[in-house]
C-alpha atoms as a PDB file:
ATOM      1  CA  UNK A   1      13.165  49.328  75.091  1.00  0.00           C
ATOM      2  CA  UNK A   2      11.903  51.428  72.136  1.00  0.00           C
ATOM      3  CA  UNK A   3      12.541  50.661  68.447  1.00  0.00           C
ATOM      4  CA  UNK A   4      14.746  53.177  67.936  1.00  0.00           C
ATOM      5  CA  UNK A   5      16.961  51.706  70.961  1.00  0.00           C
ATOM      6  CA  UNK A   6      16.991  48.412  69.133  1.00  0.00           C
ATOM      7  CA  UNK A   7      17.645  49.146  66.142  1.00  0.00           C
ATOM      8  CA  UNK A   8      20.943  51.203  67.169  1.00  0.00           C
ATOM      9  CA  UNK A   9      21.622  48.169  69.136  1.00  0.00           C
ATOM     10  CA  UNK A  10      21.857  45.564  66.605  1.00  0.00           C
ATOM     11  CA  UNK A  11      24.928  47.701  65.066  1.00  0.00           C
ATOM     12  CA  UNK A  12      26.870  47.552  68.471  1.00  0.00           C
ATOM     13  CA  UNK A  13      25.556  44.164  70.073  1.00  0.00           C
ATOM     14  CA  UNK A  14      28.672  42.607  68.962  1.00  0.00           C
ATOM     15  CA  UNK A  15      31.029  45.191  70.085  1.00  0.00           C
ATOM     16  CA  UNK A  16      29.519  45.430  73.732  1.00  0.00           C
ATOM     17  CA  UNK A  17      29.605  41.517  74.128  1.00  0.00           C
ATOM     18  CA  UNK A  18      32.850  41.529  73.218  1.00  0.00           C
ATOM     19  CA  UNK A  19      34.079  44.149  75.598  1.00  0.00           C
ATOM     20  CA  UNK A  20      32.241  42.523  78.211  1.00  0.00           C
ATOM     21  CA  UNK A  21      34.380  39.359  76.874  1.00  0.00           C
ATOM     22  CA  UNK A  22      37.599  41.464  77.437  1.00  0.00           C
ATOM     23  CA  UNK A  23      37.086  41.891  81.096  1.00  0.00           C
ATOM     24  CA  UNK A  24      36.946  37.755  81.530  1.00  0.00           C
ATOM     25  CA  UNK A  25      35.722  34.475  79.853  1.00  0.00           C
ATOM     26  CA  UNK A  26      31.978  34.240  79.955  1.00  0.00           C
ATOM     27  CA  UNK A  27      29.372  31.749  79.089  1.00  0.00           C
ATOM     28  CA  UNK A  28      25.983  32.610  77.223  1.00  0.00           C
ATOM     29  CA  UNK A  29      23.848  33.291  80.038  1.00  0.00           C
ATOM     30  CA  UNK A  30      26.367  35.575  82.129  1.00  0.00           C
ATOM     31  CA  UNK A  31      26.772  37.754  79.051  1.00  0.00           C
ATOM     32  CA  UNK A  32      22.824  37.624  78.858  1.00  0.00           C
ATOM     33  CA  UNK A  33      22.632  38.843  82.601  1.00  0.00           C
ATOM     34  CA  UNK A  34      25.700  41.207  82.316  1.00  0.00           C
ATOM     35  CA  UNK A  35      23.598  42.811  79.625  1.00  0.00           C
ATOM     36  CA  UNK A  36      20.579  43.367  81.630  1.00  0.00           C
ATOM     37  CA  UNK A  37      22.381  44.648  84.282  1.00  0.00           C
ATOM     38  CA  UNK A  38      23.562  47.309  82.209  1.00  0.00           C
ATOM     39  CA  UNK A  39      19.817  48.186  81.456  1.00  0.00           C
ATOM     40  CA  UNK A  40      19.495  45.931  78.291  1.00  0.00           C
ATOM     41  CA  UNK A  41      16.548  44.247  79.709  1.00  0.00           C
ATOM     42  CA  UNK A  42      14.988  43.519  76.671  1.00  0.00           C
ATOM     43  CA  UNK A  43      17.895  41.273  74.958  1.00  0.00           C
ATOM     44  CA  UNK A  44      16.688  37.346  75.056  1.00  0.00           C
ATOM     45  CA  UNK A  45      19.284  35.098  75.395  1.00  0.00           C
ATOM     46  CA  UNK A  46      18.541  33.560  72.144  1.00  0.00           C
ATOM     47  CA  UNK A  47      20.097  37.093  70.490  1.00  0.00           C
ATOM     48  CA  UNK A  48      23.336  36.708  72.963  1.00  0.00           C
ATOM     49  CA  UNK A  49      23.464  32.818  71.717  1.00  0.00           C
ATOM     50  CA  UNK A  50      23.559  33.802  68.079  1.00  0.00           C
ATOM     51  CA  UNK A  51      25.514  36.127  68.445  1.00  0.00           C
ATOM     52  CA  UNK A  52      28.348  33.712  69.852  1.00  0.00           C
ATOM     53  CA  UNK A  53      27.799  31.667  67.506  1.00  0.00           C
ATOM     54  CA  UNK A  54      29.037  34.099  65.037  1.00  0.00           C
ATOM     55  CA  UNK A  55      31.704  35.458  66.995  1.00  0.00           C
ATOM     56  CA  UNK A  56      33.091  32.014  67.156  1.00  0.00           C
ATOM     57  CA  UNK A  57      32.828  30.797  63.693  1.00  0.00           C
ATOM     58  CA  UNK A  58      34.584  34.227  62.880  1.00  0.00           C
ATOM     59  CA  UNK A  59      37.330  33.637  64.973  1.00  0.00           C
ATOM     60  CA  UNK A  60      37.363  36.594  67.826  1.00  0.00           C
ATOM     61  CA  UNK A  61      36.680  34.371  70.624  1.00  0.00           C
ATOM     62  CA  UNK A  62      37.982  31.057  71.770  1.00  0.00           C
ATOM     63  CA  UNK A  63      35.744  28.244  73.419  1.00  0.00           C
ATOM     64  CA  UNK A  64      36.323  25.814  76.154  1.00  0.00           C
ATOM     65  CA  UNK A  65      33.594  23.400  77.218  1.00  0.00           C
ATOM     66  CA  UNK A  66      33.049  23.538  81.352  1.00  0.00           C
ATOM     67  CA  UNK A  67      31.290  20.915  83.158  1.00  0.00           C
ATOM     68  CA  UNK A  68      27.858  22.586  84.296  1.00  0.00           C
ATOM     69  CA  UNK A  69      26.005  21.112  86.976  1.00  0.00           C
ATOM     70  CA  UNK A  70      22.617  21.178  85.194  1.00  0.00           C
ATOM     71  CA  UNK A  71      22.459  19.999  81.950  1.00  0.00           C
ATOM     72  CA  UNK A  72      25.124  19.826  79.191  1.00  0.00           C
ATOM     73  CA  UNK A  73      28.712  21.392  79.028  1.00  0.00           C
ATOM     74  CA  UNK A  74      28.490  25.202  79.194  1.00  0.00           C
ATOM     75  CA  UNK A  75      30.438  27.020  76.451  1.00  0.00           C
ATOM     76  CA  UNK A  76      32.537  29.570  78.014  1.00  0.00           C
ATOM     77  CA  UNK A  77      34.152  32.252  75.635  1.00  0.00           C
ATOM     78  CA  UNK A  78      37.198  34.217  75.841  1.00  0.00           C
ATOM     79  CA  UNK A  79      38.424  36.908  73.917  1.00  0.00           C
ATOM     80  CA  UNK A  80      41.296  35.964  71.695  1.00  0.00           C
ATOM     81  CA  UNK A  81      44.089  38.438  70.022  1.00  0.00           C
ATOM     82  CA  UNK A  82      42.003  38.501  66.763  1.00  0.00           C
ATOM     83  CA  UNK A  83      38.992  39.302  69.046  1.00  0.00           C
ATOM     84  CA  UNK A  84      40.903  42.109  70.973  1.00  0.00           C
ATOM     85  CA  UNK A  85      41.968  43.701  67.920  1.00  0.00           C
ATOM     86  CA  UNK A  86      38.733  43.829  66.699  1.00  0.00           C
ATOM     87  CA  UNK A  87      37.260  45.419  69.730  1.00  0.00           C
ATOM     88  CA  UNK A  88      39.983  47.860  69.793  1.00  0.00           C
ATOM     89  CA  UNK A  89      39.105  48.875  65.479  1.00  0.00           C
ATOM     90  CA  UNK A  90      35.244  49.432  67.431  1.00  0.00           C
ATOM     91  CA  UNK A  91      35.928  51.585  69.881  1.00  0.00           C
ATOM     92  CA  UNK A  92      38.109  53.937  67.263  1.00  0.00           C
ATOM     93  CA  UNK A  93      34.473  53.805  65.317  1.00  0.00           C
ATOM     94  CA  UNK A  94      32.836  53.916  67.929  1.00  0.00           C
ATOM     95  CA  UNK A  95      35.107  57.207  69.208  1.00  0.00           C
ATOM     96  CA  UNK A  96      34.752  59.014  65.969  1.00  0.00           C
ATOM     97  CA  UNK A  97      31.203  58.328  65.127  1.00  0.00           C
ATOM     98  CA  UNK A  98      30.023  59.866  68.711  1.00  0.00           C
ATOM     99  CA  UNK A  99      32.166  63.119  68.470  1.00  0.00           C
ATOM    100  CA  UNK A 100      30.635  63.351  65.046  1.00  0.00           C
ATOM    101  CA  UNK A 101      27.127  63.018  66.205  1.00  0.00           C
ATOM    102  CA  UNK A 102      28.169  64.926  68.820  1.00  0.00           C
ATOM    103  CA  UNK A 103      29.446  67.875  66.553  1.00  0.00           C
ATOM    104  CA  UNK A 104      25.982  67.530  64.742  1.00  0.00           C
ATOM    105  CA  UNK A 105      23.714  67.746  68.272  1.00  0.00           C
ATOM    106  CA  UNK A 106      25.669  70.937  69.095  1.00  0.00           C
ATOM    107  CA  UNK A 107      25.301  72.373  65.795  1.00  0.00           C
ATOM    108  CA  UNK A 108      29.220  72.640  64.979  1.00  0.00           C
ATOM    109  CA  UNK A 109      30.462  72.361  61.180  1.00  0.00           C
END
């Protein structure tokens, strides 16, 4: 992944985990591989785990502790309504920032 690609990432990283949150509760390392999967191959878990972190102490995700069968309880996330109606205010940004960039690649005022 080129710099440029990461850089535009670390403004949407949260947005994309939660909509992958939105579709069903997830634990660190299945939004990790979800991510890849899309073609993200270069996000480390240790980004995704961070990231969780935040989007837990800021209240858009709940977390439930599931027995794992290697190693310690696995935190599994779930998108709450505070959570959902934040991902819903990013995809409106998300909607008008790329028909504006689109406007500006086709050369429309």
């Amino acid at each position: 992944m080129g710099k440029q690609m990461t850089e535009m990432l670390k403004g949407t990283l949260e947005g994309i985990v939660l909509a992958i949150l939105s579709r069903r509760p997830a634990y660190g390392y299945e939004i990790t591989t979800r991510l890849r999967e899309m073609g993200l191959t270069d996000i480390v878990e240790g980004t995704v785990y961070a990231l969780l972190i935040r989007i837990e102490q800021r209240g858009l995700a709940d977390v439930e502790r599931h027995p794992s069968e290697k190693g310690p309880p696995r935190k599994v996330y779930s998108l709450n309504a505070q959570g959902q109606a934040y991902l819903e205010e990013f995809w409106q940004t998300w909607s008008l920032l790329t028909a504006q960039l689109k406007q500006l690649h086709e050369g429309e005022e």
